[in-house]
C-alpha atoms as a PDB file:
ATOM      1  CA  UNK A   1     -41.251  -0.279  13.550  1.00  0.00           C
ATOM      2  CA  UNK A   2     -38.507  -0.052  10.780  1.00  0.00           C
ATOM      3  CA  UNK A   3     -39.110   2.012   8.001  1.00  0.00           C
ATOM      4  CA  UNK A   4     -39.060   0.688   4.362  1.00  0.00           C
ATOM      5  CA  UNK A   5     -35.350   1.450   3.536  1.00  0.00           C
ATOM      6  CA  UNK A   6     -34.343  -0.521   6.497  1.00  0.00           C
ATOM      7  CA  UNK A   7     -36.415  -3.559   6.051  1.00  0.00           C
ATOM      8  CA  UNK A   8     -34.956  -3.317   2.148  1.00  0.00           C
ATOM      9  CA  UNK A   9     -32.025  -3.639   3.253  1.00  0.00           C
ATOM     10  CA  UNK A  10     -32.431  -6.036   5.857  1.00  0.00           C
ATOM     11  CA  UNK A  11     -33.933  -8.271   3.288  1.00  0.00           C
ATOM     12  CA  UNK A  12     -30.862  -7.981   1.263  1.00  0.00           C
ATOM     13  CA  UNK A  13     -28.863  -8.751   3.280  1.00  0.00           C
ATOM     14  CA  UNK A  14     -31.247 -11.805   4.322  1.00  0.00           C
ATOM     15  CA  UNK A  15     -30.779 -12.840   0.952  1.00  0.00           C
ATOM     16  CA  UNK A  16     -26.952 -12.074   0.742  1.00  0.00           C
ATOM     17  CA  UNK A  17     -26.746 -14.462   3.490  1.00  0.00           C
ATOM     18  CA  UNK A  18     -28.388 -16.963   2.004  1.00  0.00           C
ATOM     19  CA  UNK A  19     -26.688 -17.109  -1.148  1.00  0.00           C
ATOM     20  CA  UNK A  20     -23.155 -17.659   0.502  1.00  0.00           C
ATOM     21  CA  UNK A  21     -24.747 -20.070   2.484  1.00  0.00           C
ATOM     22  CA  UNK A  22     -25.261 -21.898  -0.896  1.00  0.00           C
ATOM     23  CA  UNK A  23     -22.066 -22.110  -2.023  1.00  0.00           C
ATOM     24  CA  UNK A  24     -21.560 -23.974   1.139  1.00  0.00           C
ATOM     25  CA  UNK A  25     -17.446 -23.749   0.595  1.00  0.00           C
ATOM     26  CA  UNK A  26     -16.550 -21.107   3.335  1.00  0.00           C
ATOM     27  CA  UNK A  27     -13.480 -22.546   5.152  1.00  0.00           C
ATOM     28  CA  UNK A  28     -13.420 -21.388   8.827  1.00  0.00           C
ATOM     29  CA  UNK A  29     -10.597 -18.674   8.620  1.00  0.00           C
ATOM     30  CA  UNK A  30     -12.755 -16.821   5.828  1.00  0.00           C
ATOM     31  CA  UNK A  31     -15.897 -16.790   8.448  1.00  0.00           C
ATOM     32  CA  UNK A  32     -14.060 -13.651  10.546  1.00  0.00           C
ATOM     33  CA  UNK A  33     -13.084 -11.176   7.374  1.00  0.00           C
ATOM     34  CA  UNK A  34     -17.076 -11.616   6.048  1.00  0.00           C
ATOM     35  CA  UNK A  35     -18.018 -11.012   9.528  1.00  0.00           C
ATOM     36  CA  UNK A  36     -15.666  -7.751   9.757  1.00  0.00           C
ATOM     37  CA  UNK A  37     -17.184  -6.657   6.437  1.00  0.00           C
ATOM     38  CA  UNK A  38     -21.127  -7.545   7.014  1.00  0.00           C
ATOM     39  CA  UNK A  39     -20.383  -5.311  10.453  1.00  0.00           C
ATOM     40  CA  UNK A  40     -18.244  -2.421   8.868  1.00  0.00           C
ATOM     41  CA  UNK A  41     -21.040  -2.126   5.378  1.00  0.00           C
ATOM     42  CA  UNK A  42     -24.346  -2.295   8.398  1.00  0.00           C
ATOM     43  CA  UNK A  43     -21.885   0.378  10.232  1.00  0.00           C
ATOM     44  CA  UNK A  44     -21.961   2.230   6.860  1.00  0.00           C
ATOM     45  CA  UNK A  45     -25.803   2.136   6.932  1.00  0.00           C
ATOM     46  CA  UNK A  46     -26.196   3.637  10.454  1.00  0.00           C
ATOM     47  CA  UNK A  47     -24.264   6.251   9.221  1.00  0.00           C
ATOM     48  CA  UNK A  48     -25.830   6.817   6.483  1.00  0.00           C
ATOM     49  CA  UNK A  49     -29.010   6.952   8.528  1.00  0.00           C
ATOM     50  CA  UNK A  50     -27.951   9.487  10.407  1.00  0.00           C
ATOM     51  CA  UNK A  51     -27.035  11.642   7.692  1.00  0.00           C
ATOM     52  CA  UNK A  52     -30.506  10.806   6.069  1.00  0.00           C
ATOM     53  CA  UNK A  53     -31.812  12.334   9.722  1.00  0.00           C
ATOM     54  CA  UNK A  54     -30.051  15.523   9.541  1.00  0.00           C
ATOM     55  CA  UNK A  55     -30.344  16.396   6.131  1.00  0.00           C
ATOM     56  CA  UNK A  56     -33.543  14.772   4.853  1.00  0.00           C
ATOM     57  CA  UNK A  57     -32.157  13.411   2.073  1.00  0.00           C
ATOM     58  CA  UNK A  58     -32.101   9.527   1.692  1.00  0.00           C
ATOM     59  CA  UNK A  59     -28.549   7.962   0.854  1.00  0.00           C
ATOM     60  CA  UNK A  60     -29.436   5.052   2.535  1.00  0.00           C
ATOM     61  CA  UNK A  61     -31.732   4.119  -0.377  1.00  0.00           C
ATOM     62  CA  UNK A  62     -28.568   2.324  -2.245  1.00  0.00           C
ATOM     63  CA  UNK A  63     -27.610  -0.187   0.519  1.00  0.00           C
ATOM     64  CA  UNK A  64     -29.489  -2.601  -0.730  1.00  0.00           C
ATOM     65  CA  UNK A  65     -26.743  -2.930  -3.411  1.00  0.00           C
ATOM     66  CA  UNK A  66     -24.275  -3.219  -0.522  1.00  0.00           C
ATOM     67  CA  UNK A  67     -24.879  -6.766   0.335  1.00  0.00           C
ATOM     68  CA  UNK A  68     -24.730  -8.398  -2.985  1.00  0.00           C
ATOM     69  CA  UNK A  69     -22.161 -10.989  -3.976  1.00  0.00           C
ATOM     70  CA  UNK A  70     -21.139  -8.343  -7.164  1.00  0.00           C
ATOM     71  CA  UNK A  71     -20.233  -5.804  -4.948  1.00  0.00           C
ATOM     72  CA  UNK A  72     -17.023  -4.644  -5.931  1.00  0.00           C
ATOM     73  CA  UNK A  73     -15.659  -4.637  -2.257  1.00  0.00           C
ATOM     74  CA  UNK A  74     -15.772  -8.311  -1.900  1.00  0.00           C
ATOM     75  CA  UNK A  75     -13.734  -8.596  -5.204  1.00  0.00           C
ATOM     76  CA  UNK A  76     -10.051  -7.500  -6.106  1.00  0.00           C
ATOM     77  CA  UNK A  77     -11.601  -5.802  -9.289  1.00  0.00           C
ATOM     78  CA  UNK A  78      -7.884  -5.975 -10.808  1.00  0.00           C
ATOM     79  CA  UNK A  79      -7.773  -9.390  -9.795  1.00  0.00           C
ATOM     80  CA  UNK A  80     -11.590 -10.079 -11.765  1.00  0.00           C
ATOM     81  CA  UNK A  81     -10.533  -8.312 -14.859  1.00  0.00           C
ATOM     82  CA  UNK A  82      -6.940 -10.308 -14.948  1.00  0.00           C
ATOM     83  CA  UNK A  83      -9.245 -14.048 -14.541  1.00  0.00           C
ATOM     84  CA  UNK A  84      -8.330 -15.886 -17.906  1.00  0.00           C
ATOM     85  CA  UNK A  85     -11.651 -16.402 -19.659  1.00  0.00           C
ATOM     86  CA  UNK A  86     -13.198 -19.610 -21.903  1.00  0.00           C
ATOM     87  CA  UNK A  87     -16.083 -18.979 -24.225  1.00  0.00           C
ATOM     88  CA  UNK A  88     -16.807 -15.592 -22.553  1.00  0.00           C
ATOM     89  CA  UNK A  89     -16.578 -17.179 -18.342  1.00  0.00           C
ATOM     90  CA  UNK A  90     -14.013 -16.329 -15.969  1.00  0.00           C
ATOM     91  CA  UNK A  91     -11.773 -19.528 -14.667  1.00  0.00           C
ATOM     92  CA  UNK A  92     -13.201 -20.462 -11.384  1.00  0.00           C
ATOM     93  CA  UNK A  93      -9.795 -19.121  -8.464  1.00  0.00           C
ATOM     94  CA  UNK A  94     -10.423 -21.606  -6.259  1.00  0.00           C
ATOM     95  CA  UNK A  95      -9.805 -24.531  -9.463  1.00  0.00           C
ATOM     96  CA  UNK A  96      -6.898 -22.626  -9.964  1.00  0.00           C
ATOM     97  CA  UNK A  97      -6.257 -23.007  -6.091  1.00  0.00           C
ATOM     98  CA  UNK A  98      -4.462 -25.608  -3.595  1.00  0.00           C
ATOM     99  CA  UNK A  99      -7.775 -25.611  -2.079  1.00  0.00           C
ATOM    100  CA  UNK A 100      -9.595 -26.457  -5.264  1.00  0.00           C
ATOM    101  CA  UNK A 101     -13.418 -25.777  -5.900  1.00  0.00           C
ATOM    102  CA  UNK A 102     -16.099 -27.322  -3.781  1.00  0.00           C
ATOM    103  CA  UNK A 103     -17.993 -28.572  -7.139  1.00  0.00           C
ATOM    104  CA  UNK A 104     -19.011 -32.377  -7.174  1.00  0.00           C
ATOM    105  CA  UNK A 105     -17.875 -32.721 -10.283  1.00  0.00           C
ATOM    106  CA  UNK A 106     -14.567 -31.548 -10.957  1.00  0.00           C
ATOM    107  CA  UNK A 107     -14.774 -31.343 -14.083  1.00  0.00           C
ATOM    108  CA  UNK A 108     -17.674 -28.250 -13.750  1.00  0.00           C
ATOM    109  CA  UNK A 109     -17.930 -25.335 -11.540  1.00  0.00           C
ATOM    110  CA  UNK A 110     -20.391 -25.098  -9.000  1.00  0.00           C
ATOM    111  CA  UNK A 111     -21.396 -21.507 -10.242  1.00  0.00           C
ATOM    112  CA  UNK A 112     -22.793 -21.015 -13.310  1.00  0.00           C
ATOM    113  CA  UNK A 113     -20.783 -17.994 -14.393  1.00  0.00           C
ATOM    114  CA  UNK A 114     -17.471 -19.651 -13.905  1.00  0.00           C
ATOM    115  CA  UNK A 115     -15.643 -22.175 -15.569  1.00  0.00           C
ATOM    116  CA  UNK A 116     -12.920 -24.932 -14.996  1.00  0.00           C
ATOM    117  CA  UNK A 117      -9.870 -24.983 -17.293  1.00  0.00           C
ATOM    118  CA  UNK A 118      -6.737 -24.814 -17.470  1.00  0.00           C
ATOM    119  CA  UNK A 119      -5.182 -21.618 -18.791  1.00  0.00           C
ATOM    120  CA  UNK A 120      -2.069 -21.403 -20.688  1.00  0.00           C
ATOM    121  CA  UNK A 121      -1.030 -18.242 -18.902  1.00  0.00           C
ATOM    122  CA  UNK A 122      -2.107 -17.004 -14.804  1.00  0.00           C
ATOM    123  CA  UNK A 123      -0.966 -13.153 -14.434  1.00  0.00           C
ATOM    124  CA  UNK A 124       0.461 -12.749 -11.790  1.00  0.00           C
ATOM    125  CA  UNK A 125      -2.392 -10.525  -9.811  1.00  0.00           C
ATOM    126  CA  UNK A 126      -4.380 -13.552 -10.253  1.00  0.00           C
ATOM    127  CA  UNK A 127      -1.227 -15.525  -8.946  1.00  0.00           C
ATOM    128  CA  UNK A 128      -0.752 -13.278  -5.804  1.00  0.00           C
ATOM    129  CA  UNK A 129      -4.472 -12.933  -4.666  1.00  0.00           C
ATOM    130  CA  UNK A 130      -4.684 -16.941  -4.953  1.00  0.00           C
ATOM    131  CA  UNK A 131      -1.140 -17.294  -3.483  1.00  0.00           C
ATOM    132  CA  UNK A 132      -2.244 -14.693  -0.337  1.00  0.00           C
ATOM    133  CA  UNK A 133      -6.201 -15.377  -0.099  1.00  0.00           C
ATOM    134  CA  UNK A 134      -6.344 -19.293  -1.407  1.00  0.00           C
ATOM    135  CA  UNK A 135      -3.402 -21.148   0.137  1.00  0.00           C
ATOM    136  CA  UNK A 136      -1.576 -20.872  -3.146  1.00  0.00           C
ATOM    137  CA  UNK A 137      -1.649 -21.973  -7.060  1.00  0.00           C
ATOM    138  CA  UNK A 138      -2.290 -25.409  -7.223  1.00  0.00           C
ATOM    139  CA  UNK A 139       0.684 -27.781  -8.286  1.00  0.00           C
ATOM    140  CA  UNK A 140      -0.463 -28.833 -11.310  1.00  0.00           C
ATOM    141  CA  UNK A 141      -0.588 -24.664 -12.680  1.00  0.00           C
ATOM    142  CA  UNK A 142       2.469 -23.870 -10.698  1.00  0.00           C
ATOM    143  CA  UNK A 143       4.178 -23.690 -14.283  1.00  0.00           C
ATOM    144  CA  UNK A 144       1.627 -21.422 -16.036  1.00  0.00           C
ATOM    145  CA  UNK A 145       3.176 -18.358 -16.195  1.00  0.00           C
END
């Protein structure tokens, strides 16, 4: 039998899961590196339960903010803070991207906290990490400097 912690967490990341399986835009070479991190962050848990064991304390207790889709490890937080912004939303990356957004309408991002535009400037962290993690800038912002 698991003890509460554990089944907190286990619901989190139950519910983790499910919200990436929402935005139902995963491309097949991303699959591995979210694999690699779900294992490494439950690898960070067992750990953490052992400590709990030896020392009593309970460190553990915070995982449940490890498998959220805000957690700062799944995000170049350089890269977040650089986005270009309209009416207080971050540009959507993957707009911005050869590989484009997954939205039906293109017109309107699929996530509610982002937004489609285009910006009059990209820096270029935002340029690299969509260049290295996205298949590139898409051609029609290749000039937005």
């Amino acid at each position: 039998m698991c003890d509460p912690t554990t089944i907190r967490v286990a619901a989190a990341l139950d519910n983790f899961a499910l919200q990436l399986e929402g935005w139902n835009h995963w491309l097949p070479e991303e699959i591995p590196t979210l694999v690699l991190w779900i294992n490494a962050t439950l690898e960070r848990y067992r750990n953490a339960a052992a400590q709990d064991a030896l020392s009593g304390g309970n460190p553990r207790f915070e995982a449940t903010g490890w498998f959220t889709t805000t957690n700062p490890d799944l995000q170049a937080l350089e890269v977040v803070a650089a986005l270009p912004r309209k009416d207080g939303k971050k540009v959507c990356v993957r707009f911005l991207s050869k590989r484009g957004c997954a939205s039906a309408d293109p017109t309107v991002c699929k996530f509610p906290n982002l937004v489609h535009f285009e910006p009059a400037t990209i820096d270029p962290i935002v340029r690299d990490y969509i260049n290295t993690k996205l298949g590139g800038i898409s051609d029609k912002f290749s000039q937005s400097s």
